[in-house]
C-alpha atoms as a PDB file:
ATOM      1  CA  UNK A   1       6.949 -15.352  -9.191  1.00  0.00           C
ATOM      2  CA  UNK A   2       5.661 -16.638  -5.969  1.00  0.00           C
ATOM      3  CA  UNK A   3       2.003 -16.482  -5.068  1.00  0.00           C
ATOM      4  CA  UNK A   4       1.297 -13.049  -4.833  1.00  0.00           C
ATOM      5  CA  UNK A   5      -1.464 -10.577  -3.606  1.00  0.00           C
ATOM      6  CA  UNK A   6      -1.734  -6.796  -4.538  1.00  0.00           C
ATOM      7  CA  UNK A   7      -3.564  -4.926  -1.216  1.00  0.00           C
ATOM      8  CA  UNK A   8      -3.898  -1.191  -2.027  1.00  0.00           C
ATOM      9  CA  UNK A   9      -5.938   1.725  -0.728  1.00  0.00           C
ATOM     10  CA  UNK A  10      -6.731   4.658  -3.159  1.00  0.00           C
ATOM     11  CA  UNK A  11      -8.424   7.915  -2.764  1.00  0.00           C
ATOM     12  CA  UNK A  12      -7.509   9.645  -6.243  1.00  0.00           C
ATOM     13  CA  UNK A  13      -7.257   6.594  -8.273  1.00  0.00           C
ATOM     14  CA  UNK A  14      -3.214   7.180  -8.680  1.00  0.00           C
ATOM     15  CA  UNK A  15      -2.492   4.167  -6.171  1.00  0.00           C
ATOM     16  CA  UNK A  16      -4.841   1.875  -8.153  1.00  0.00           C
ATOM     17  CA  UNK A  17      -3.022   2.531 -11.196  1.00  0.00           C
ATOM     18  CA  UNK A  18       0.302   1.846  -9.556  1.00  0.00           C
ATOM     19  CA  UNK A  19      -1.371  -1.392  -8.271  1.00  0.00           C
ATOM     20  CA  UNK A  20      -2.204  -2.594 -11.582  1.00  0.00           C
ATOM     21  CA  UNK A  21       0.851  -1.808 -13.390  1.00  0.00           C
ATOM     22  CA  UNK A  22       2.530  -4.089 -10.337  1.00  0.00           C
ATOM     23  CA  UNK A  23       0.097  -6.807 -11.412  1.00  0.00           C
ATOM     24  CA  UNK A  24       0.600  -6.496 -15.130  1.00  0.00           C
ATOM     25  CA  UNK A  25       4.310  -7.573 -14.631  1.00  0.00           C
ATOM     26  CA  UNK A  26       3.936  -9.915 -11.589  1.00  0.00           C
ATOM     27  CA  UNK A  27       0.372 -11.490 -12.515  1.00  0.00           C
ATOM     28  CA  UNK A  28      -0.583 -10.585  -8.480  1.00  0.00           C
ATOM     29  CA  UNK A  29      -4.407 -10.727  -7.720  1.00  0.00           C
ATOM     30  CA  UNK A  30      -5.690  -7.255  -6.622  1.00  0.00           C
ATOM     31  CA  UNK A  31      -7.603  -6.620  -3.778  1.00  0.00           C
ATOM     32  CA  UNK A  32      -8.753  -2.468  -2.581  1.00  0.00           C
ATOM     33  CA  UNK A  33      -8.993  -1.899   0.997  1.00  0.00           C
ATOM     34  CA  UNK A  34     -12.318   0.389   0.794  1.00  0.00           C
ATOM     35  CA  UNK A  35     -13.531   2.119   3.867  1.00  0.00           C
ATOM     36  CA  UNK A  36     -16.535   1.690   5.434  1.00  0.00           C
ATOM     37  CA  UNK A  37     -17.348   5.543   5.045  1.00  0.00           C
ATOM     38  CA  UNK A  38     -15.900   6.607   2.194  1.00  0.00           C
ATOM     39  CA  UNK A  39     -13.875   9.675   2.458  1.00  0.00           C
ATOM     40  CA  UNK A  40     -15.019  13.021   1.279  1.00  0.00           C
ATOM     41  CA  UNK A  41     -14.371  13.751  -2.438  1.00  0.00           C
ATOM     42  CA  UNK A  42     -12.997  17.419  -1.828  1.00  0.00           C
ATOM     43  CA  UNK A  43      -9.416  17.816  -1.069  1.00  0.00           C
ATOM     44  CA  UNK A  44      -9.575  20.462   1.581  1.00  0.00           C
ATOM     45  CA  UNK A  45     -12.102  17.890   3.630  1.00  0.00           C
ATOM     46  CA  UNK A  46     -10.178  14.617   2.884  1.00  0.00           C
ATOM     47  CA  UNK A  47      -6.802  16.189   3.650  1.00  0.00           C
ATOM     48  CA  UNK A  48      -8.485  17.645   6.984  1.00  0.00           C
ATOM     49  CA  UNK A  49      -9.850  14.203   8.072  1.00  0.00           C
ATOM     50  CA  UNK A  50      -7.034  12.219   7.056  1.00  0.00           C
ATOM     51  CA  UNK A  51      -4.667  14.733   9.472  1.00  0.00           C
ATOM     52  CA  UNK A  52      -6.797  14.049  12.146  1.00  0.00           C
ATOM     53  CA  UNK A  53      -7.418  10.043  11.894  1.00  0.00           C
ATOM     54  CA  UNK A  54      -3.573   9.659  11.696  1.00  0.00           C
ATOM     55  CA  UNK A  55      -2.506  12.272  14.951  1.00  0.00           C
ATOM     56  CA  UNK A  56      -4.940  10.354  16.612  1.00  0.00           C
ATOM     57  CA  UNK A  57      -3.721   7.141  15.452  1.00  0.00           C
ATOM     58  CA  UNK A  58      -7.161   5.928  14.530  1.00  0.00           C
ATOM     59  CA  UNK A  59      -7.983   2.894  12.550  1.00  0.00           C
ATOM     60  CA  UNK A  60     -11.232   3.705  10.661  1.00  0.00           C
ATOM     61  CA  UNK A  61     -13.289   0.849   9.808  1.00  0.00           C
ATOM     62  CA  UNK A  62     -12.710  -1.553   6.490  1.00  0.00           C
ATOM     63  CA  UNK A  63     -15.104  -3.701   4.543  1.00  0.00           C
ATOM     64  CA  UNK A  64     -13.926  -6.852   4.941  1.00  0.00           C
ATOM     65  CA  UNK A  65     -11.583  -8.148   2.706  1.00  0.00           C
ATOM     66  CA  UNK A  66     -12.316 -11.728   2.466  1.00  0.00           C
ATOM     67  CA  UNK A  67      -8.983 -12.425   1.470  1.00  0.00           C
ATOM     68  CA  UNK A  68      -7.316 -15.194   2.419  1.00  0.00           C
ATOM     69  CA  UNK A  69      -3.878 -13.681   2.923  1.00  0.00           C
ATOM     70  CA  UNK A  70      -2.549 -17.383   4.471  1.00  0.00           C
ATOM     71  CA  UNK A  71      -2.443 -18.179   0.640  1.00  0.00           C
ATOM     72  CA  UNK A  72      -0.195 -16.347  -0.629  1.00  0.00           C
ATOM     73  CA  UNK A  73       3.478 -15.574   0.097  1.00  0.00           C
ATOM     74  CA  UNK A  74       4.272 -12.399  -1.187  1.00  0.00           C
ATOM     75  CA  UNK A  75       2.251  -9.564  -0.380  1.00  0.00           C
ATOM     76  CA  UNK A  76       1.980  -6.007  -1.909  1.00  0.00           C
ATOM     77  CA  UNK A  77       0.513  -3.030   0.099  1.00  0.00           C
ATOM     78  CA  UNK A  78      -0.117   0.157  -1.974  1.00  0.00           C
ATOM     79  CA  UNK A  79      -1.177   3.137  -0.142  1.00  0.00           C
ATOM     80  CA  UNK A  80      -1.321   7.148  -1.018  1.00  0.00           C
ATOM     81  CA  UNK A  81       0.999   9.002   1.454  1.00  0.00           C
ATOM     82  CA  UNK A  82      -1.234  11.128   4.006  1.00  0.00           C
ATOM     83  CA  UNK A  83       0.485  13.596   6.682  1.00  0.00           C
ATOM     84  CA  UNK A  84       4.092  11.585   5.878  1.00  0.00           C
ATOM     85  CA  UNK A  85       2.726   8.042   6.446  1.00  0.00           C
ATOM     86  CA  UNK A  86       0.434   5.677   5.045  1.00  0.00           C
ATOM     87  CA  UNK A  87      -3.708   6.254   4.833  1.00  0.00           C
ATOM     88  CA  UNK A  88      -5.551   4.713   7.745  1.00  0.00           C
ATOM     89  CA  UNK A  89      -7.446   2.116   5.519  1.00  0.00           C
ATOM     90  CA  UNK A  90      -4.345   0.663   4.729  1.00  0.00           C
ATOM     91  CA  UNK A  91      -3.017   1.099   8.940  1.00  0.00           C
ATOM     92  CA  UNK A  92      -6.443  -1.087   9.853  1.00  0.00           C
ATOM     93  CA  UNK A  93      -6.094  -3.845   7.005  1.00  0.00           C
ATOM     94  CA  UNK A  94      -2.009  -4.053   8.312  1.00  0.00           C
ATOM     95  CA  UNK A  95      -3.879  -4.418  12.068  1.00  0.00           C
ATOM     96  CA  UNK A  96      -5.859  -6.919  11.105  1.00  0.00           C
ATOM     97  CA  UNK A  97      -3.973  -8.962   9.029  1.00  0.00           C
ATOM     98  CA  UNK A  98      -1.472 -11.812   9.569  1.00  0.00           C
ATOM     99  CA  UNK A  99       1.727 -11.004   7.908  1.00  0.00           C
ATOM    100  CA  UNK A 100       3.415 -13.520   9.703  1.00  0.00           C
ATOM    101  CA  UNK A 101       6.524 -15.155   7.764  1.00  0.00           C
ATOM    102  CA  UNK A 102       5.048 -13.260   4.629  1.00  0.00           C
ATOM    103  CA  UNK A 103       6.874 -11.242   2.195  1.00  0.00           C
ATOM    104  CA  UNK A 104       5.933  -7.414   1.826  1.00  0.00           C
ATOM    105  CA  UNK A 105       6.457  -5.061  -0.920  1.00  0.00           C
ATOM    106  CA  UNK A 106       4.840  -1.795   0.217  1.00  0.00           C
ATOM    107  CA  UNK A 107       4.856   0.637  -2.472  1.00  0.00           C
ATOM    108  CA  UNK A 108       2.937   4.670  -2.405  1.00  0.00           C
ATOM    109  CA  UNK A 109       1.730   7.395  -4.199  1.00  0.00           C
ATOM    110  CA  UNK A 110       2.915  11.099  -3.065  1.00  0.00           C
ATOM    111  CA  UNK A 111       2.149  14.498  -4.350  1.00  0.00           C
ATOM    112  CA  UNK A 112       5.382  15.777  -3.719  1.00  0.00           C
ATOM    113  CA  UNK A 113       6.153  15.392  -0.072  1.00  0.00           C
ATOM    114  CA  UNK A 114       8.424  11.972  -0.965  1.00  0.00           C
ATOM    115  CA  UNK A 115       7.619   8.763   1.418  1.00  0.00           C
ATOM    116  CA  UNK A 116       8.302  10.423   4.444  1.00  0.00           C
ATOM    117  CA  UNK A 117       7.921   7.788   7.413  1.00  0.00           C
ATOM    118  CA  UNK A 118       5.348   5.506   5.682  1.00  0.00           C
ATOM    119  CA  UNK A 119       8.368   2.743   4.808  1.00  0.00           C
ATOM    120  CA  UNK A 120       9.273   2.658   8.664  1.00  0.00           C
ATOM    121  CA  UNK A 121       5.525   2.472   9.731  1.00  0.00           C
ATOM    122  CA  UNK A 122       4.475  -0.512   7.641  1.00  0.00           C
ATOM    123  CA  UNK A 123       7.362  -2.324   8.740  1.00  0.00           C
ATOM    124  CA  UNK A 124       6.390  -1.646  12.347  1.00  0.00           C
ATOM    125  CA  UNK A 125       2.756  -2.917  11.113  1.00  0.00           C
ATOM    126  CA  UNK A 126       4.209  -5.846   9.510  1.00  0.00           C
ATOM    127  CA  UNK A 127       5.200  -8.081  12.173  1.00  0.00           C
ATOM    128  CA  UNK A 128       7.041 -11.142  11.494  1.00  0.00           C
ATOM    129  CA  UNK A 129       7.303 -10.540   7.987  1.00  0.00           C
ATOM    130  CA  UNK A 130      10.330  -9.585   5.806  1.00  0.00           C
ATOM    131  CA  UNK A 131       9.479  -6.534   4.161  1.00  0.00           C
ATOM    132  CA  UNK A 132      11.679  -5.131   1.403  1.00  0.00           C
ATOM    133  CA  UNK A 133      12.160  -1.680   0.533  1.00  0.00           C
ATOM    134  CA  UNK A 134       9.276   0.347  -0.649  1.00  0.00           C
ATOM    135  CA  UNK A 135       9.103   1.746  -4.304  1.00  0.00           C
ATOM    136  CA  UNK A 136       7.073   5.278  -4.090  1.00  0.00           C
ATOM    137  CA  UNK A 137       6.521   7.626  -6.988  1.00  0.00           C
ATOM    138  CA  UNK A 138       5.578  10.932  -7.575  1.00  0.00           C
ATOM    139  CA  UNK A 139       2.011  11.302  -8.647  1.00  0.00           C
ATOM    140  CA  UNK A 140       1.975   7.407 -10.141  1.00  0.00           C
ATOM    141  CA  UNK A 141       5.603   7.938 -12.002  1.00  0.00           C
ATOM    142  CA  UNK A 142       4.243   8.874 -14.999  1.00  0.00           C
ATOM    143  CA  UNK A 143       5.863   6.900 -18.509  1.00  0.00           C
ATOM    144  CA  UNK A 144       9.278   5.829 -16.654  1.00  0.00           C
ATOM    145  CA  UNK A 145       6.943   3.924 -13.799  1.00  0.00           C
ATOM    146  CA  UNK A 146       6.943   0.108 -15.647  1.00  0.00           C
ATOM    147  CA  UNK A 147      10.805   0.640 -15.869  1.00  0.00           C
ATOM    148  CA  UNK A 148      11.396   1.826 -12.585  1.00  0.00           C
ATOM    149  CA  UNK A 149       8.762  -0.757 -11.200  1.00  0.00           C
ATOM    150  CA  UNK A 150      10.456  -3.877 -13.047  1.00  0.00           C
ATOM    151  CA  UNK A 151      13.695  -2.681 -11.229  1.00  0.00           C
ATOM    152  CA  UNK A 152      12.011  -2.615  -7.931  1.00  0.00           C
ATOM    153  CA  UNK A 153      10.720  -5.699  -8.618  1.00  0.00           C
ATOM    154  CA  UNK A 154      13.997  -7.377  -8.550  1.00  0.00           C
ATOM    155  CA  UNK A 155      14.302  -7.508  -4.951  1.00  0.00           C
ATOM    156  CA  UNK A 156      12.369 -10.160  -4.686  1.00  0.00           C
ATOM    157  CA  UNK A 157      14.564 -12.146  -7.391  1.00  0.00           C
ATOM    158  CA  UNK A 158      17.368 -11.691  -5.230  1.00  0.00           C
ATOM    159  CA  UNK A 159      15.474 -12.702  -2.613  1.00  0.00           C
ATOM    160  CA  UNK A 160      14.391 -16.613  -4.442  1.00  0.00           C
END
């Protein structure tokens, strides 16, 4: 496996656990996107926020990352789905980063609404790059998610 870097946003906890099950078969380094205001613990207020930072197309502020993205070659983005697209955190890390002739695995989290548009929207983000198909599950994917993960995974050996 190439050089690899795991960038995920998580509100409930179920992206983070998707992000390290990646890592346990790929041997990526992590890295959270946090915000610099954490978002409200209750559903109701997060879900209202979140509706409102993505019709406005906002890109809330991130604690820097420090990564040094130019490193690697294969990058990971793990985000919840919000509204049919991906949370803002991971919008403003995808606006501030250079993807640039980088390889991008997106992968998400949904609660039953599917993907929706998120795929499409973080290829738009990723600019330059070559980004492969994203693997989403519902709710983390439960005890088939390391299979159905390794099988997403071979994208990239086609790809070598």
């Amino acid at each position: 496996m190439r050089k690899s870097l795991i960038v995920y946003y998580s509100w409930s906890g179920r992206t983070r656990e998707m992000a390290e099950k990646i890592a346990a078969q790929t041997g990526a380094d992590l890295l959270e996107i946090c915000p610099q205001e954490d978002y409200p613990r209750d559903y109701s207020a997060v879900v209202a926020q979140a509706k409102e930072e993505i019709r406005r197309k906002e890109h809330p502020p991130i604690v820097p990352t420090g990564a040094a993205v130019a490193a690697y070659e294969v990058i990971f983005v793990g985000t919840p789905i919000w509204w049919g697209t991906m949370a803002p955190p991971v919008a403003t890390f995808l606006q501030q980063a250079d993807l640039h002739g980088k390889t991008v695995m997106p992968f998400s989290t949904h609660g039953g609404g599917g993907k929706g548009r998120a795929d499409r929207d973080i290829a738009r983000a990723c600019r330059g790059a070559t980004v492969f198909d994203m693997y989403t599950a519902y709710e983390g994917g439960g005890k088939q998610a390391a299979a159905d993960i390794a099988a997403w995974l071979q994208q990239l050996d086609k790809e070598q």
